[in-house]
Protein backbone atom coordinates (compact mmCIF):
# COMPACT_ATOMS: atom_id res chain seq x y z
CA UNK A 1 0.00 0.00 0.00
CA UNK A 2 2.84 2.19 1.07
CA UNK A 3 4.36 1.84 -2.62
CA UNK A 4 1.20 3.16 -4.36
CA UNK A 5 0.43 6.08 -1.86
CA UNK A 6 2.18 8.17 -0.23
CA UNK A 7 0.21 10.82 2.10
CA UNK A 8 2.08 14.29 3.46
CA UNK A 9 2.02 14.09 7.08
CA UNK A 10 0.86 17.52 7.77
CA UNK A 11 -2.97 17.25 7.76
CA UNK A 12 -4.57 20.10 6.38
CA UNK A 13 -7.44 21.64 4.23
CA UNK A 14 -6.01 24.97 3.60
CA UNK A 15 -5.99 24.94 -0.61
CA UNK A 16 -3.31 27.55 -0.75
CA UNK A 17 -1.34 24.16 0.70
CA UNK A 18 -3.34 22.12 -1.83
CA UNK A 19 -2.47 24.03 -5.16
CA UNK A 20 1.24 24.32 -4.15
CA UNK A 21 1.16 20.08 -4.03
CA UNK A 22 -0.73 19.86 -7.17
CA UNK A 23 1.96 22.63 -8.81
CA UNK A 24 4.61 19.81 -7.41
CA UNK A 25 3.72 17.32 -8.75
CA UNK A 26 2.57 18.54 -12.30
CA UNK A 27 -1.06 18.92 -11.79
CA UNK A 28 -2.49 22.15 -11.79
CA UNK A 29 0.33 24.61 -13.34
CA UNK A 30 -2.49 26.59 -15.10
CA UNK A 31 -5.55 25.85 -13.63
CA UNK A 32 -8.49 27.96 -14.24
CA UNK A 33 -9.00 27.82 -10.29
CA UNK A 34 -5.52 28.40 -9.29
CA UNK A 35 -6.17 32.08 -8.38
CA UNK A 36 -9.75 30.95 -6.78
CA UNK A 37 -8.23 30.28 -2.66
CA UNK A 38 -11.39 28.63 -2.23
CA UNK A 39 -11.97 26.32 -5.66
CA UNK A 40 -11.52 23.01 -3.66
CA UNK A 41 -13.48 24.11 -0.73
CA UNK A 42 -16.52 24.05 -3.11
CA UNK A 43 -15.99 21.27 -4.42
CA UNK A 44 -15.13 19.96 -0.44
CA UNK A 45 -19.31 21.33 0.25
CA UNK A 46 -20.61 19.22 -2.70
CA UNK A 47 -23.14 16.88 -1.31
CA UNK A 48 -22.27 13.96 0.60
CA UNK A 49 -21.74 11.43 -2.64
CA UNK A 50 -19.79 11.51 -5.52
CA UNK A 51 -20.93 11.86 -8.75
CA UNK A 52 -20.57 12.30 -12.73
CA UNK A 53 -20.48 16.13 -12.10
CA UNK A 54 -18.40 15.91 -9.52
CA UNK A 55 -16.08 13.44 -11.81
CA UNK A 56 -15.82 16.28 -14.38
CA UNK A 57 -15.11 18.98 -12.14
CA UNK A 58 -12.36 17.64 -10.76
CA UNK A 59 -11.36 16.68 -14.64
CA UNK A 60 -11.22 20.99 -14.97
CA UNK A 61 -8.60 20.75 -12.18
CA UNK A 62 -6.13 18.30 -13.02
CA UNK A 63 -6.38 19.36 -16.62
CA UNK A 64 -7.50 22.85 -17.09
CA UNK A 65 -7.99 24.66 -21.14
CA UNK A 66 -8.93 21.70 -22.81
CA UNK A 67 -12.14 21.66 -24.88
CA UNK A 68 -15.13 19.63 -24.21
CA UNK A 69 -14.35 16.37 -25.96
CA UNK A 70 -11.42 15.64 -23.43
CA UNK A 71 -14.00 16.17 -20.44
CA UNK A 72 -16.52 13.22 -21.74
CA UNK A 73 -15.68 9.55 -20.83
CA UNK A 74 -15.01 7.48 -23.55
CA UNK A 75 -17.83 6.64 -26.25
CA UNK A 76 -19.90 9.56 -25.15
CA UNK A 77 -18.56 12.16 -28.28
CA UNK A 78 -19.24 9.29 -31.11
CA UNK A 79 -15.74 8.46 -31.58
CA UNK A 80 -15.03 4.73 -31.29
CA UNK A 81 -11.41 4.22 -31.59
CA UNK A 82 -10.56 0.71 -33.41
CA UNK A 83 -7.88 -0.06 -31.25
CA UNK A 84 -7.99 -1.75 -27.64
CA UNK A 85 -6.99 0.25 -24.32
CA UNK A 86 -4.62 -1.28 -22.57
CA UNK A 87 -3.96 -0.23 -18.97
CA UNK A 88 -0.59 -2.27 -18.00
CA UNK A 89 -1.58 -5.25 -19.15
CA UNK A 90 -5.29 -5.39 -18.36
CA UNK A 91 -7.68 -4.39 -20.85
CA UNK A 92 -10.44 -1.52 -20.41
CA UNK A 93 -13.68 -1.87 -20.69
CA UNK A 94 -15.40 -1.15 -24.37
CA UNK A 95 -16.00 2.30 -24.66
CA UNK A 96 -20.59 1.74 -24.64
CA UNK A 97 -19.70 0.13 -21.15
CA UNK A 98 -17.76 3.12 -19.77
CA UNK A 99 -20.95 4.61 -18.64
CA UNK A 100 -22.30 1.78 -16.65
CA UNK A 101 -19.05 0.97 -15.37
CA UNK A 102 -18.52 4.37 -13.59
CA UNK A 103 -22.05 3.89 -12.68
CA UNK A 104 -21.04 1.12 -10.55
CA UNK A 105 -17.48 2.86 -9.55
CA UNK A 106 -19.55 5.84 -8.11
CA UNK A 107 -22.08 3.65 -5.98
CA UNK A 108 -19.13 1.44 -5.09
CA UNK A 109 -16.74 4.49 -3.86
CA UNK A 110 -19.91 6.38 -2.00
CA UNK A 111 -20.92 3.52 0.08
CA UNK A 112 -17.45 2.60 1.30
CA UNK A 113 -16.41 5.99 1.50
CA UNK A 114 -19.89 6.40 3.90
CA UNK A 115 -18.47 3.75 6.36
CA UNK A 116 -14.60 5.02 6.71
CA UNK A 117 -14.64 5.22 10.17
CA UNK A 118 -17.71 3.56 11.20
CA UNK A 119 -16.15 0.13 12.22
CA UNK A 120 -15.21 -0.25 8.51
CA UNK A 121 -12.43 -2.89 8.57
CA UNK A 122 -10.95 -0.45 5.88
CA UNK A 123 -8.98 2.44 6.54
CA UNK A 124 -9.05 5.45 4.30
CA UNK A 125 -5.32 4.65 2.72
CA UNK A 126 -6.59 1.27 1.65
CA UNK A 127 -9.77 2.72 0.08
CA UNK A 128 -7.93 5.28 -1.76
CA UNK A 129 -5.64 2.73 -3.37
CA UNK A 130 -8.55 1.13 -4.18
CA UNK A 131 -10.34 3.79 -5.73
CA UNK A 132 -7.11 4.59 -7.51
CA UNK A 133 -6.86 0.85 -8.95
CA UNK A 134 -10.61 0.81 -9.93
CA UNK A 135 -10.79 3.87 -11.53
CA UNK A 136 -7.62 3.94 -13.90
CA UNK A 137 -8.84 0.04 -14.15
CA UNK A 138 -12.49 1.20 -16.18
CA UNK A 139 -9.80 4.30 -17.99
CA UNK A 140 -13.22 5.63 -18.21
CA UNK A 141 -10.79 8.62 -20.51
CA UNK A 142 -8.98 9.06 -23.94
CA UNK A 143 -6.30 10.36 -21.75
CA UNK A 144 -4.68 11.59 -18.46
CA UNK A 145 -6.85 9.28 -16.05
CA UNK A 146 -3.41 8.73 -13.56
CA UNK A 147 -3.18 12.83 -13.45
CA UNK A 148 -7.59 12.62 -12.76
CA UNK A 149 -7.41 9.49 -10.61
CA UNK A 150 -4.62 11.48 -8.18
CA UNK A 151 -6.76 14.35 -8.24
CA UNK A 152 -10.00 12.48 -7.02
CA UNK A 153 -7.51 10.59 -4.43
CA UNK A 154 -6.57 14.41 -3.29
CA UNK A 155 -10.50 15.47 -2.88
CA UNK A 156 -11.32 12.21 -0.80
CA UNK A 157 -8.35 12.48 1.78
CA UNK A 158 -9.24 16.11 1.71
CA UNK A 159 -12.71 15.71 2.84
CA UNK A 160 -11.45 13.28 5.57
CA UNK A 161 -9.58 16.28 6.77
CA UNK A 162 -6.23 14.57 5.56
CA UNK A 163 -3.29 16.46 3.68
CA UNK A 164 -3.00 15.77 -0.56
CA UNK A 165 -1.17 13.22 -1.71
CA UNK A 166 2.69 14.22 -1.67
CA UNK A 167 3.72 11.56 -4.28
CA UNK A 168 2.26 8.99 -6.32
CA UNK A 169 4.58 8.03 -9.53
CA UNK A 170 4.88 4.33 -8.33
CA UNK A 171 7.12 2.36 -10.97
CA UNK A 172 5.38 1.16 -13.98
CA UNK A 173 6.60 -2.22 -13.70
CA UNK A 174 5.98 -2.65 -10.21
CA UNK A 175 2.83 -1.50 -10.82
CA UNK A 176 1.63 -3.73 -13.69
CA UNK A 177 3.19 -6.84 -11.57
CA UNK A 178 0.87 -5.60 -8.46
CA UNK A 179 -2.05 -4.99 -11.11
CA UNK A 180 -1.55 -9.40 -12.37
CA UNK A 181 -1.35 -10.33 -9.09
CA UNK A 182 -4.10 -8.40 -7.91
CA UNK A 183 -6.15 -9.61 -11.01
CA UNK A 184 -5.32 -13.80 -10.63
CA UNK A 185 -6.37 -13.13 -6.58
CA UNK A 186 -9.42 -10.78 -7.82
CA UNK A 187 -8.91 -9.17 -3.80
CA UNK A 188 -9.52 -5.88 -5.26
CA UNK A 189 -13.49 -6.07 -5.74
């Protein structure tokens, strides 16, 4: 767990804090919100689930000035690439189940996320590995769904009043090995 996130020990909710981590790491260099102090506080006072819309605000964060297109999941615009998407070496879903999938991602994420802390075996680092793992798993994006995946990571510990994430560039073949094994045990579900 310790290999795939890594969690600043200061625990904070101050975005000026937030911004300079997502500058670190690559994240928000030009972000629309970047002069807005208080951009991820409303996001922070959405309601108490998840959703699409909150999915694609957080996609105007990690990747600010691009057009529409880039903010749809995959299938939605009509364009129905020929090739496969591999992530590692596990294949996405087909672009018409994109949709569904994140369907069941969102109702998956919102009731475990409800019970983080409630006698939940799982802590909140395990769930946000998990989240991580399931989300780039459905790659429900043409492209940058690490850079959106960290970013939803970020809002979650945020709203458990932890810091952002300080790192997350595990190795890519340490990853893909974790990603097989995970897959033959199926204990990510």
């Amino acid at each position: 767990m310790r290999a795939v996130l890594s969690l600043g020990a200061k625990k904070t909710q101050d975005s000026k804090e937030f911004w300079e981590e997502l500058e670190r790491v690559e994240l928000a260099a030009a972000s629309p919100y970047r002069d807005d102090s208080h951009a991820f506080d409303k996001l922070h006072q959405f309601p108490g689930v998840v959703t699409h819309e909150t999915i694609l605000k957080l996609h105007q964060i990690a990747l600010p000035g691009r057009d529409q297109v880039a903010s749809l999941y995959r299938g939605q615009h009509g364009h129905q690439p020929t090739r496969t998407i591999w992530v590692g070496n596990h294949e996405a879903c087909q672009n018409q189940h994109v949709q569904r999938e994140m369907d069941k991602f969102l109702n998956w994420l919102n009731e475990k996320e409800a019970k983080i802390g409630a006698n939940e075996s799982m802590g909140i680092q395990k769930f946000v590995a998990l989240v991580h793992y399931k989300i780039v798993k459905i790659h429900p994006f043409y492209a940058a769904n690490g850079r959106r995946a960290r970013v939803l990571l970020t809002f979650i510990l945020m709203r458990h009043s932890l810091g952002p994430l300080s790192s997350l560039r595990p190795s890519e073949k340490r990853t893909t090995k974790r990603c097989r094994t995970r897959k033959k045990k199926n204990s990510a579900t």
